[in-house]
Protein backbone atom coordinates (compact mmCIF):
# COMPACT_ATOMS: atom_id res chain seq x y z
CA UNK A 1 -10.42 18.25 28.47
CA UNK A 2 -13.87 17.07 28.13
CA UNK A 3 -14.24 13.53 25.70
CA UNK A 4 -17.68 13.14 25.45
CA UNK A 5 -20.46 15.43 25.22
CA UNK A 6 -23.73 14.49 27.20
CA UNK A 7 -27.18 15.83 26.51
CA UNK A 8 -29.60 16.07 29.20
CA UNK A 9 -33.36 16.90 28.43
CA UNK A 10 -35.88 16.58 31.65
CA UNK A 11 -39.00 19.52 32.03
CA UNK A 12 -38.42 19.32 35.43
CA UNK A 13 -35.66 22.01 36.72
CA UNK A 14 -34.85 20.00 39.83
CA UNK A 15 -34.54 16.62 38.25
CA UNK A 16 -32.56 18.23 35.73
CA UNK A 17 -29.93 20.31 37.61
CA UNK A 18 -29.71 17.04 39.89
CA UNK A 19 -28.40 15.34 36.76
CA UNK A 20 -26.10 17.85 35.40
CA UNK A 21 -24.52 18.22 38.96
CA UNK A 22 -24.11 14.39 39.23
CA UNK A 23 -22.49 14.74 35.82
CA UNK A 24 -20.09 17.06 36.59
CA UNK A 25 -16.93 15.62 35.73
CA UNK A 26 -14.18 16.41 33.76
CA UNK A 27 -14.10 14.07 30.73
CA UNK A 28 -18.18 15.37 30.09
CA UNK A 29 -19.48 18.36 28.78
CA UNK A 30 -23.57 18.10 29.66
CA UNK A 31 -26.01 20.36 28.54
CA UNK A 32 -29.34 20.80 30.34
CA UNK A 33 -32.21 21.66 28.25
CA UNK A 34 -36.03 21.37 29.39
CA UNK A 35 -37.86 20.80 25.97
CA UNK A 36 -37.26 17.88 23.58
CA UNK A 37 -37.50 20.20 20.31
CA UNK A 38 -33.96 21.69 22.04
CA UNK A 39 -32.47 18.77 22.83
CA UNK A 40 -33.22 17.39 19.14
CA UNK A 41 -31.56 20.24 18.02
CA UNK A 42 -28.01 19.97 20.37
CA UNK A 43 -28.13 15.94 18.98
CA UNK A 44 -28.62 16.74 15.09
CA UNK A 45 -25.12 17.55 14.31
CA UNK A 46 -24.32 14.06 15.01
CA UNK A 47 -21.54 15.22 18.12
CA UNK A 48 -23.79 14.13 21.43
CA UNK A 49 -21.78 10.65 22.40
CA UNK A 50 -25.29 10.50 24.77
CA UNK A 51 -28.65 11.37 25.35
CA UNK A 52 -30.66 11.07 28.52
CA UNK A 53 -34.24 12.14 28.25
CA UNK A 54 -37.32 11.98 30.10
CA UNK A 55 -40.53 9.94 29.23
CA UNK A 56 -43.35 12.48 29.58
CA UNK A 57 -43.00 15.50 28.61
CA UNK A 58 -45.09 18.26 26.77
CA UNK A 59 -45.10 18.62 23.13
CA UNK A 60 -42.67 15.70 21.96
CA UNK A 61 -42.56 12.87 24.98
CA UNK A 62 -39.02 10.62 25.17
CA UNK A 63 -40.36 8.14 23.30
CA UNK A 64 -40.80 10.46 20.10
CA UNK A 65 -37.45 12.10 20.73
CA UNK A 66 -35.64 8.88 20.98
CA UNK A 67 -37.19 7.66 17.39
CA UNK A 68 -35.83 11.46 15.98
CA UNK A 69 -32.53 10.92 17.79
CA UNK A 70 -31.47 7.70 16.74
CA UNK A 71 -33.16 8.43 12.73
CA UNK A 72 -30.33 11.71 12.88
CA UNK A 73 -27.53 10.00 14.69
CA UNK A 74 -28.39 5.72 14.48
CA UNK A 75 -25.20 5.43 16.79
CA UNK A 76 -26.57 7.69 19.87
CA UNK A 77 -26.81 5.78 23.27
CA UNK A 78 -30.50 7.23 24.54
CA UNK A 79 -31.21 6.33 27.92
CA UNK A 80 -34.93 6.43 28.65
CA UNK A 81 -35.78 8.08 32.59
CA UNK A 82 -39.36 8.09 34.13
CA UNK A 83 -41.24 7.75 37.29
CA UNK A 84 -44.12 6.10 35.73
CA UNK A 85 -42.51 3.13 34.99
CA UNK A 86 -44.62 -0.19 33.62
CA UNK A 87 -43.11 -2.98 32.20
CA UNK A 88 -44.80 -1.82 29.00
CA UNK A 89 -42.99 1.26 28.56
CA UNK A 90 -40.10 -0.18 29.12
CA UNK A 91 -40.74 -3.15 26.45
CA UNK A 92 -41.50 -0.21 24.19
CA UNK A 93 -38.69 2.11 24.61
CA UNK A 94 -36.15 -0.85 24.51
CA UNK A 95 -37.81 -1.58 20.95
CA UNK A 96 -37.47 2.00 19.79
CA UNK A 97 -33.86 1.70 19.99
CA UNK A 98 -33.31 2.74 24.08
CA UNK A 99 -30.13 1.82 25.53
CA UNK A 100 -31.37 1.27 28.84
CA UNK A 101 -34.03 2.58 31.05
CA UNK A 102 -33.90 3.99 34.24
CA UNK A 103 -36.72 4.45 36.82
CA UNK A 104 -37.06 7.73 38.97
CA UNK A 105 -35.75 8.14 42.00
CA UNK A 106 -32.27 6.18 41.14
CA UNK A 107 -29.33 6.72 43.58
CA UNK A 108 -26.12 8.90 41.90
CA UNK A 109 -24.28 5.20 41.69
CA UNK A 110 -26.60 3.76 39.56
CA UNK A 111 -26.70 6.69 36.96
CA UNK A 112 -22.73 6.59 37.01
CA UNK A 113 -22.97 3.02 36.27
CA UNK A 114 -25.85 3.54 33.02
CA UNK A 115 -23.89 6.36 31.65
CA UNK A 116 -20.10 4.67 31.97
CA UNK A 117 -21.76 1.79 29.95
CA UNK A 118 -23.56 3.95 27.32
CA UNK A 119 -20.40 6.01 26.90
CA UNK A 120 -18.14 2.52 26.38
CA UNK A 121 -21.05 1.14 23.96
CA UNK A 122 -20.50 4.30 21.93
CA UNK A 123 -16.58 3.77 21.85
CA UNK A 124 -16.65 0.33 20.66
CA UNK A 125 -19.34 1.05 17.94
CA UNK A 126 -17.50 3.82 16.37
CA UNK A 127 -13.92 1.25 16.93
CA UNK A 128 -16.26 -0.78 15.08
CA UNK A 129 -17.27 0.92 12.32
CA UNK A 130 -13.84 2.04 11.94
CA UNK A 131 -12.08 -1.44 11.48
CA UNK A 132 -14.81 -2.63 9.22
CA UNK A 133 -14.29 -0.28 6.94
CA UNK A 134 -10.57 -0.92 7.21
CA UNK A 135 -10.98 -4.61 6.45
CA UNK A 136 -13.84 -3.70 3.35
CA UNK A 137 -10.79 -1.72 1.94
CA UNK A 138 -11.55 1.50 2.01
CA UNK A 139 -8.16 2.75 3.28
CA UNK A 140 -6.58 0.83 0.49
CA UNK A 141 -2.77 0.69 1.67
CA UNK A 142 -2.61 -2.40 -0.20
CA UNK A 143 -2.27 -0.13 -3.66
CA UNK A 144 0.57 1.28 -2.25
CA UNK A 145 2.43 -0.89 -4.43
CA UNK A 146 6.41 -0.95 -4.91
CA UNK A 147 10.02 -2.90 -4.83
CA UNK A 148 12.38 -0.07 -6.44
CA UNK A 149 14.72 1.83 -4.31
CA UNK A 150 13.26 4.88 -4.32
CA UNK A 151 9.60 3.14 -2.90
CA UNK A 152 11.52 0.58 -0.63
CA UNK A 153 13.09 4.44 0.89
CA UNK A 154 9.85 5.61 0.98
CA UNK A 155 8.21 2.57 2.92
CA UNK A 156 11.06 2.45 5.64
CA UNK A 157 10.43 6.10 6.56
CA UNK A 158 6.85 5.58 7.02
CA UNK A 159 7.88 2.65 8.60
CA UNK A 160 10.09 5.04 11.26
CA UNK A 161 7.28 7.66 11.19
CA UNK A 162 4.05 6.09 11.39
CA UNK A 163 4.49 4.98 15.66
CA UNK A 164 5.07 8.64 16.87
CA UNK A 165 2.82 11.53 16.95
CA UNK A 166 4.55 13.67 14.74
CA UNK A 167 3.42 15.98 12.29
CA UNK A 168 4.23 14.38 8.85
CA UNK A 169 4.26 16.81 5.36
CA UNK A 170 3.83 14.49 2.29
CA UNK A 171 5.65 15.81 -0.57
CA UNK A 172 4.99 15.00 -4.49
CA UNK A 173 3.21 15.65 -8.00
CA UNK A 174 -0.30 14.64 -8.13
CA UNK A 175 -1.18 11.39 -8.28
CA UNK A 176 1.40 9.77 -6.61
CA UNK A 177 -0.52 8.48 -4.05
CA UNK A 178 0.18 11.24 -0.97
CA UNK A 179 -3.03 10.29 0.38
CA UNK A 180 -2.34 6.48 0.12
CA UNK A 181 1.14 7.27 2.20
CA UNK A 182 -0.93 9.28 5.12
CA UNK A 183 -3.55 6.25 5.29
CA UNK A 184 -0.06 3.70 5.65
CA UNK A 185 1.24 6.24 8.24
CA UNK A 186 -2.17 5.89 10.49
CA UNK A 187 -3.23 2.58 9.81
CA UNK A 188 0.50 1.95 11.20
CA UNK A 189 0.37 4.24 14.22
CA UNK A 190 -1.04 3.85 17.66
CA UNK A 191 -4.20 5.90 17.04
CA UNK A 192 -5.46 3.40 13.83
CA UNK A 193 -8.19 2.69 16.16
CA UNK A 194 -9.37 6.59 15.67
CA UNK A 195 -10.50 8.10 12.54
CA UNK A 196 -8.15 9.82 10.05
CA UNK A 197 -10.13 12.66 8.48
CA UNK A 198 -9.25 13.93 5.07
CA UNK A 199 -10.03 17.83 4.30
CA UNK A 200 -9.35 18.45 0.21
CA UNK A 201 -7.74 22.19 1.25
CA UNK A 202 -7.47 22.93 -2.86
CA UNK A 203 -11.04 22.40 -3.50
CA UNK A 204 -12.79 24.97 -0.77
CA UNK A 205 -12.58 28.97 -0.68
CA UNK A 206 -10.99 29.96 2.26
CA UNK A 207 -14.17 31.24 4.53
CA UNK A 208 -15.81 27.39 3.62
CA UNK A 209 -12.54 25.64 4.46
CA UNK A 210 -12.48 27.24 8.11
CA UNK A 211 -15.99 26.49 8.94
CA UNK A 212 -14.99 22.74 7.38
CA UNK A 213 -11.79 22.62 9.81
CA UNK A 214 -12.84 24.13 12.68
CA UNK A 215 -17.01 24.08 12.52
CA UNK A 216 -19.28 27.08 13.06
CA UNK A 217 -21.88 28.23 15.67
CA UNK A 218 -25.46 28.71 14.70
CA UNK A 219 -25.40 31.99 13.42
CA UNK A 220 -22.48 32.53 12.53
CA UNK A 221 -23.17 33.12 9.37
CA UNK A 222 -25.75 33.70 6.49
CA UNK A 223 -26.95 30.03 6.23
CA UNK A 224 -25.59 28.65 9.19
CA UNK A 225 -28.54 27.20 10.28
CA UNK A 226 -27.15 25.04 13.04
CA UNK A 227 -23.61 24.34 14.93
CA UNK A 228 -21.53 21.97 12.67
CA UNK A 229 -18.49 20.49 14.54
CA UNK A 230 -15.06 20.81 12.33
CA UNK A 231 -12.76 18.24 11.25
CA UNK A 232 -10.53 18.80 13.78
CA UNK A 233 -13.34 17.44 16.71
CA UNK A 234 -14.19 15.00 14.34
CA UNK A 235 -10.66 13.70 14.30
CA UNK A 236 -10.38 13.82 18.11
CA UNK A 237 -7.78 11.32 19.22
CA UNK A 238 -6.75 10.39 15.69
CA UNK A 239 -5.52 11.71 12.83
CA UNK A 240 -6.46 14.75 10.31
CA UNK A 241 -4.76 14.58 6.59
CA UNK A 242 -4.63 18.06 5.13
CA UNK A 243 -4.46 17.45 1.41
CA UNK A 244 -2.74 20.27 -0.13
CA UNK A 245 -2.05 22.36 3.12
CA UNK A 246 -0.66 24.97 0.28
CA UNK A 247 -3.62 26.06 -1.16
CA UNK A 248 -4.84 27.52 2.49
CA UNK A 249 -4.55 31.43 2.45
CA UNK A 250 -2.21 33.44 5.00
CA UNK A 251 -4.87 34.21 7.58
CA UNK A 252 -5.97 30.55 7.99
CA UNK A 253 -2.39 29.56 7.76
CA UNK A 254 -1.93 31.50 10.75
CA UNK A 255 -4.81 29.38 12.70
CA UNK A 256 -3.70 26.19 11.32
CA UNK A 257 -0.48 27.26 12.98
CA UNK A 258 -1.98 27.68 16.18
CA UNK A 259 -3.53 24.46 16.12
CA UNK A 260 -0.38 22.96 15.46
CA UNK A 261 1.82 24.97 18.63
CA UNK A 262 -1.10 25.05 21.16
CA UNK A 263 -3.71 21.83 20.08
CA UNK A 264 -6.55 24.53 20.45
CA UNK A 265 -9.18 26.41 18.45
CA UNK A 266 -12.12 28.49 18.60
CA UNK A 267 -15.24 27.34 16.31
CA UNK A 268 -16.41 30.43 14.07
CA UNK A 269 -18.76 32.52 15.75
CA UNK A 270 -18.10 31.87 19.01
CA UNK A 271 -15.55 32.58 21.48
CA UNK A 272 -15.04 29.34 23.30
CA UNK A 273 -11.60 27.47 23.11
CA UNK A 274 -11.11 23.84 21.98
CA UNK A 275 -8.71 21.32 23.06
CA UNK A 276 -7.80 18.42 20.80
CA UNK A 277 -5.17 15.80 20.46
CA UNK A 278 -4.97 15.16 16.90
CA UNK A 279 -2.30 14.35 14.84
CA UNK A 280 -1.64 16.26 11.59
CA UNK A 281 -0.53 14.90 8.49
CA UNK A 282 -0.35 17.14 5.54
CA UNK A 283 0.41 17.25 1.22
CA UNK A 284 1.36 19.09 -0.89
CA UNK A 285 2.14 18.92 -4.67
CA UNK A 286 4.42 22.58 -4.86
CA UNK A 287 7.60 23.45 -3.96
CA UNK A 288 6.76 25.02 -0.71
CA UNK A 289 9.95 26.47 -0.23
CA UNK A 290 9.46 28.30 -3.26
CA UNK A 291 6.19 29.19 -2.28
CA UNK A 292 7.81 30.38 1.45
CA UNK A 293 10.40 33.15 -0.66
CA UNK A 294 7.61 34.27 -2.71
CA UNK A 295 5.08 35.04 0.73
CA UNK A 296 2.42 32.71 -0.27
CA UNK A 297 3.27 30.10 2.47
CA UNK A 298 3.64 31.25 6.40
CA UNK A 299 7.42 30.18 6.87
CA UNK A 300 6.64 29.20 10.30
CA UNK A 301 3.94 27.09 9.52
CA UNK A 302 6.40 25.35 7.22
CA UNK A 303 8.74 24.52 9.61
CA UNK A 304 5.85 22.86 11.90
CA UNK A 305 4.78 21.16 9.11
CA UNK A 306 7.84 19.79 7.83
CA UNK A 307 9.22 18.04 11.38
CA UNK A 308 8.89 14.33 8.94
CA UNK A 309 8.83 14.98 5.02
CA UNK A 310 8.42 12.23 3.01
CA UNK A 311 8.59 12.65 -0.49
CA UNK A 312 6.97 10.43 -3.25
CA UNK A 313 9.09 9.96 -6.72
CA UNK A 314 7.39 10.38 -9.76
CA UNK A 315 6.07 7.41 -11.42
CA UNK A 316 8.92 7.92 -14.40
CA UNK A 317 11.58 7.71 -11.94
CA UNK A 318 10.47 4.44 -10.71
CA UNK A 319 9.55 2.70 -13.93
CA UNK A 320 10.99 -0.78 -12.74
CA UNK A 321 7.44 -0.45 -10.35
CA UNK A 322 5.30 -0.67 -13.37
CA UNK A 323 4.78 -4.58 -14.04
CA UNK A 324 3.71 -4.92 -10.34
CA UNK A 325 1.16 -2.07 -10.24
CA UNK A 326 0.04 -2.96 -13.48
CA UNK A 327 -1.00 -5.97 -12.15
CA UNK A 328 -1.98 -5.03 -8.86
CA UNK A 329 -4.91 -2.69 -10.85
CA UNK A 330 -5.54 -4.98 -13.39
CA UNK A 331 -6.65 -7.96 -10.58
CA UNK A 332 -8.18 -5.15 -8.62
CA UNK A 333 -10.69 -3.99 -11.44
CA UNK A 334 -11.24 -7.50 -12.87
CA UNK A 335 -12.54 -8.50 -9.08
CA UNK A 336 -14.64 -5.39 -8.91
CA UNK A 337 -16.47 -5.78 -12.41
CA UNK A 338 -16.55 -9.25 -12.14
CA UNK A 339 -15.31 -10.53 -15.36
CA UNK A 340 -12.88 -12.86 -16.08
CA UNK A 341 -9.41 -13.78 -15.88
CA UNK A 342 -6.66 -10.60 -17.79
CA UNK A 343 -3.05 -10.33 -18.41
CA UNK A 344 -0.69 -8.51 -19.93
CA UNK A 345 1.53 -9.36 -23.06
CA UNK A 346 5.15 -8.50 -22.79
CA UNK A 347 4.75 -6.13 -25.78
CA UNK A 348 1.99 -4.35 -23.64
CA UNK A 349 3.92 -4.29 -20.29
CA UNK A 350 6.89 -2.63 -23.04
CA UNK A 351 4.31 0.26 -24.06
CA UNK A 352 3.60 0.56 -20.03
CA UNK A 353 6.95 1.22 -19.49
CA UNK A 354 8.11 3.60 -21.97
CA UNK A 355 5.05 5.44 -21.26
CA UNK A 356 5.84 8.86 -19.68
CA UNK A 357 3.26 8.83 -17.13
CA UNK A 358 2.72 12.55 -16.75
CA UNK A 359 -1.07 11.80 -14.06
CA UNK A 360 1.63 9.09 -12.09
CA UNK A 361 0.43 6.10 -10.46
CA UNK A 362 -3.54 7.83 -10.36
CA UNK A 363 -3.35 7.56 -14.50
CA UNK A 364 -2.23 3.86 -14.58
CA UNK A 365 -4.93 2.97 -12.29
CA UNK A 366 -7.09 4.77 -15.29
CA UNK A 367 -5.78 3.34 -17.65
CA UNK A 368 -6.41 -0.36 -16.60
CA UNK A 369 -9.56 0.33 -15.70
CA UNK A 370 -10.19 1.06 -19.28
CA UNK A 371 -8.49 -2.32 -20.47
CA UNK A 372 -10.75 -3.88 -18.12
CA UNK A 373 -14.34 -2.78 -18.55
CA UNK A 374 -13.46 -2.17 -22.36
CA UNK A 375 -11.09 -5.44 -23.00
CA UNK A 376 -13.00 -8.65 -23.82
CA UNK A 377 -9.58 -10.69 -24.71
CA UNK A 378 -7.64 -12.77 -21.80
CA UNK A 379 -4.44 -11.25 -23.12
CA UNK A 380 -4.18 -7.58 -23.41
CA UNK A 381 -2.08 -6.53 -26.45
CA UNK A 382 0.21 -3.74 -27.14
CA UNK A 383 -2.22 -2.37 -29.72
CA UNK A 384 -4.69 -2.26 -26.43
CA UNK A 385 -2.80 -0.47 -24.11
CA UNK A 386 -1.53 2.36 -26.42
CA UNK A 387 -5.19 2.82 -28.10
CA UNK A 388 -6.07 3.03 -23.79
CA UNK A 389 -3.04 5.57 -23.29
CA UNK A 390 -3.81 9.22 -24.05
CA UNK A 391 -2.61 10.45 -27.14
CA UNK A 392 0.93 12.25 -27.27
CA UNK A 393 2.66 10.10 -24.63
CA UNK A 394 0.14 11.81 -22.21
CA UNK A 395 1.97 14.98 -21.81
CA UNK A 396 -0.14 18.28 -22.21
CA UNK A 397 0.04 20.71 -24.79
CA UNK A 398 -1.05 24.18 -24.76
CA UNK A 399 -4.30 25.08 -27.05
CA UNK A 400 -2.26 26.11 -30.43
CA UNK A 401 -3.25 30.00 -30.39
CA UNK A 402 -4.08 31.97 -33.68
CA UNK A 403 -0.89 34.04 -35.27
CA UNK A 404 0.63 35.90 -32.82
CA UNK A 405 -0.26 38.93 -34.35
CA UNK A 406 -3.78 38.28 -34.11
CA UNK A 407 -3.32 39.06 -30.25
CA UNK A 408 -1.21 41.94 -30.30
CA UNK A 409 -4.24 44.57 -30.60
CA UNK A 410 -6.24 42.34 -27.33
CA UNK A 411 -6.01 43.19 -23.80
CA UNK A 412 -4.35 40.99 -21.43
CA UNK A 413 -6.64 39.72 -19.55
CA UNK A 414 -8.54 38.94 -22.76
CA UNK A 415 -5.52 36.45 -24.14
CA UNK A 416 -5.70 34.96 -20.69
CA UNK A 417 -8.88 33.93 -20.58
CA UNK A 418 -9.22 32.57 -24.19
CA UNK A 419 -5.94 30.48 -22.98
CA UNK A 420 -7.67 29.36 -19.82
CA UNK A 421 -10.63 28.19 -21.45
CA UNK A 422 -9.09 26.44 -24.02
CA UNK A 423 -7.03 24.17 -21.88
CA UNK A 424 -10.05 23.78 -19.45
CA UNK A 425 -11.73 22.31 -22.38
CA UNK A 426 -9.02 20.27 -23.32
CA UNK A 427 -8.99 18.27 -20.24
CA UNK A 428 -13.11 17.87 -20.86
CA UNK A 429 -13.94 20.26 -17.89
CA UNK A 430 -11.89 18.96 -15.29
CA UNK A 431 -10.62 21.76 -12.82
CA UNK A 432 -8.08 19.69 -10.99
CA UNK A 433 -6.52 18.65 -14.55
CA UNK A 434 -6.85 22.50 -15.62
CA UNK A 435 -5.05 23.69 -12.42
CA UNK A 436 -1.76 21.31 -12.73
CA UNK A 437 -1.49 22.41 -16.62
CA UNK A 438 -1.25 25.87 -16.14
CA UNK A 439 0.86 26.10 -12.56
CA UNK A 440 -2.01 27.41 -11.04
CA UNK A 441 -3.80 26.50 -7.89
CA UNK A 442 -7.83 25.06 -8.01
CA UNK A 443 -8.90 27.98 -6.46
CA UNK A 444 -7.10 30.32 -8.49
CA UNK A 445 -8.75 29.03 -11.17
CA UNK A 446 -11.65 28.83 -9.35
CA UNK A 447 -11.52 32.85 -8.73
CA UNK A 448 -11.41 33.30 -12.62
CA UNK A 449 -14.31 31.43 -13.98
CA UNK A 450 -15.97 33.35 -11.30
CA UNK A 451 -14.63 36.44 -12.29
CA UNK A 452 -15.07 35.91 -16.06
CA UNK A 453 -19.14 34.38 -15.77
CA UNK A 454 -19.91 37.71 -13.33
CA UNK A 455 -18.31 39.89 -16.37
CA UNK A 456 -20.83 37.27 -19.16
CA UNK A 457 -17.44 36.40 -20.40
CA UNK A 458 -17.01 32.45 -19.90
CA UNK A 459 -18.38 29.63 -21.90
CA UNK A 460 -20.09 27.29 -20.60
CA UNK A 461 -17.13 25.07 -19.49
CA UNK A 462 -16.45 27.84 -17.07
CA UNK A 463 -19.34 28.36 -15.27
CA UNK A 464 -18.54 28.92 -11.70
């Protein structure tokens, strides 16, 4: 199975073929072309891992391509190749960005040697880039914060699960940090050095979530401009984290499947299988069982998907947690807005904890983030936290509808949508919010709004 993909531009056939057979390997896939504006094109999706390229050639010489290259992928390895070589050129091309430079005739060895390096330059940049953004935080396993029984359960199978390759299903209500647990489980396994990529499976229609998992040729489709690699190559040799793996429909269910039994895909629009060794981790906030009986969810797929299930309690069942991730976010948010020292009075850690928490651990983090850039005392009070809480213990309650009679004479679909609306504009426009209140998926609500703006029929909080 090929690891890197190699692009090889010369105008001259012989030089070129010469190239692509000393290539010819099986961890490289190389691609010949014999004008630069082609080559430019086969590098902007940002999945070449290297670029070798002539110096003179018509229309756009190697110097001109190398300066487009690198400004569309700033990580690409370009290797410079000429027969006119001055010490000049060189000096120039190194300048431009040029990972090396190579002088016509060289011997098969010593283009080996170049491309070995260039390849190993590109692994250890993207390594790189990876841990830095580890150690800046971004993965943020430090907020998974907890000493109860249930979390100490929850940390030891992570623990058990995080050094194998197995596929891992994330169970629990929103906001109770499912995407924190799959960045524990890689930064934990052997592949931490490899990127986990995240694909939000609520918040796409079906045909734009397939092109975003498996990428698209050009063509493929009205729009698609150029090929886009998927999330799956992206994740190559690492980890993908499909968030809410139950809002997919059953025909991609049945591909995701495949991926998961035979490692292999087919991009849309073209015929050509890819391998991959990724590891899947997936979410899911619905009883998927449930969702199996009633023919939403492929049972099969469930099964592959549940081979690990962890499953996240509820912020109310694990109210002993509070005073520790209170604090946690409160030290967090006072570092990030750079103010001064906060705490919290024992009368406000009391309101914390008798607090239902209906949004979980994701509302607490709201909620002293609010104490913090609002709060100007050391010493946040009770009176401070429940003014910060939402009003009626958080919980949500349904827009209060007009006598009943007063619907009895109105279609359906009529009462529906006036509901729908109503609690979309409850929760100040927010979809996600909307969803969870009413049982419904994103994209189910989604398909409304759509469906209701075609017909002139929704207000302006649900535009489409």
């Amino acid at each position: 199975m090929p690891k890197y993909r190699v692009v090889v531009v010369d105008d001259d056939e012989f030089m070129r073929d010469s190239l692509l057979e000393a290539l010819a390997r099986p961890d490289l896939s190389v691609q010949g072309f014999g004008r630069a504006a082609e080559a430019l094109d086969a590098v902007s999706d940002g999945s070449a891992s290297l670029l070798l390229t002539d110096l003179r050639m018509p229309e756009m010489d190697g110097l001109a391509l190398l300066e487009e290259a690198r400004r569309l992928d700033p990580r690409l390895p370009v290797v410079v190749m000429t027969a006119f070589a001055t010490v000049e050129t060189a000096v120039r091309a190194m300048k431009r960005g040029a990972f090396d430079y190579l002088m016509k005739p060289f011997k098969a060895e010593q283009i080996e040697l170049t491309v070995n390096r260039a390849l190993e330059h590109r692994r250890l940049l993207a390594e790189n880039e990876y841990l830095k953004d580890e150690l800046a935080g971004k993965f943020r396993p430090a907020d998974f914060v907890g000493k109860s029984p249930a979390m100490k359960a929850v940390f030891e199978q992570i623990r058990q699960a995080a050094p194998s390759s197995a596929t891992v299903l994330i169970r629990g209500e929103s906001g109770t940090g499912k995407e924190l647990a799959a960045r524990s489980i890689h930064v934990q396994s052997p592949r931490r050095a490899k990127p986990l990529v995240k694909v939000n499976c609520a918040a796409l229609s079906a045909g734009v979530l397939e092109s975003e998992l498996f990428g698209h040729e050009r063509g493929a489709f009205t729009g698609a401009d150029r090929r886009r690699i998927g999330r799956f190559e992206m994740a190559e040799g690492g980890a993908i984290f499909l968030d809410e793996v139950s809002e997919t429909d059953l025909n991609l269910q049945g591909k995701l499947l495949r991926v998961l039994q035979e490692k292999e895909f087919e991009r849309v629009g073209s015929s050509e299988t890819i391998s991959v060794d990724v590891r899947i981790i997936a979410s899911s906030n619905r009883d998927l069982e449930k969702s199996v009986s009633l023919g939403e969810f492929r049972q099969d797929l469930f099964y592959r998907l549940n081979v690990i299930s962890v499953e996240l309690p509820p912020l109310r069942e694990r109210k002993s947690d509070i005073p520790a991730l209170a604090g946690h976010f409160l030290e967090r948010f006072r570092r990030e807005e750079g103010v001064g020292e906060r705490r919290l009075s024992d009368e406000a850690l009391e309101v914390l904890t008798r607090h239902d928490w209906p949004g979980n651990v994701r509302e607490l983090a709201n909620v002293m983030e609010r104490l913090v850039v609002l709060g100007r005392d050391e010493t946040i009070g009770a009176a401070q936290v429940e003014n910060a809480l939402p009003k009626g213990n958080g919980r949500f309650a349904p827009p209060a509808p007009a006598a009943a009679a007063a619907f009895l004479p109105r279609p359906l679909d009529e009462v529906e949508r006036e509901f729908v609306l109503a609690t979309l504009a409850h929760f100040g426009g927010a979809r996600a919010k909307t969803a969870e209140a009413l049982a419904i998926s994103e994209r189910s609500l989604r398909d409304r709004l759509k469906r209701w703006q075609e017909a002139g029929a929704a207000g302006p909080d649900g535009e489409a």
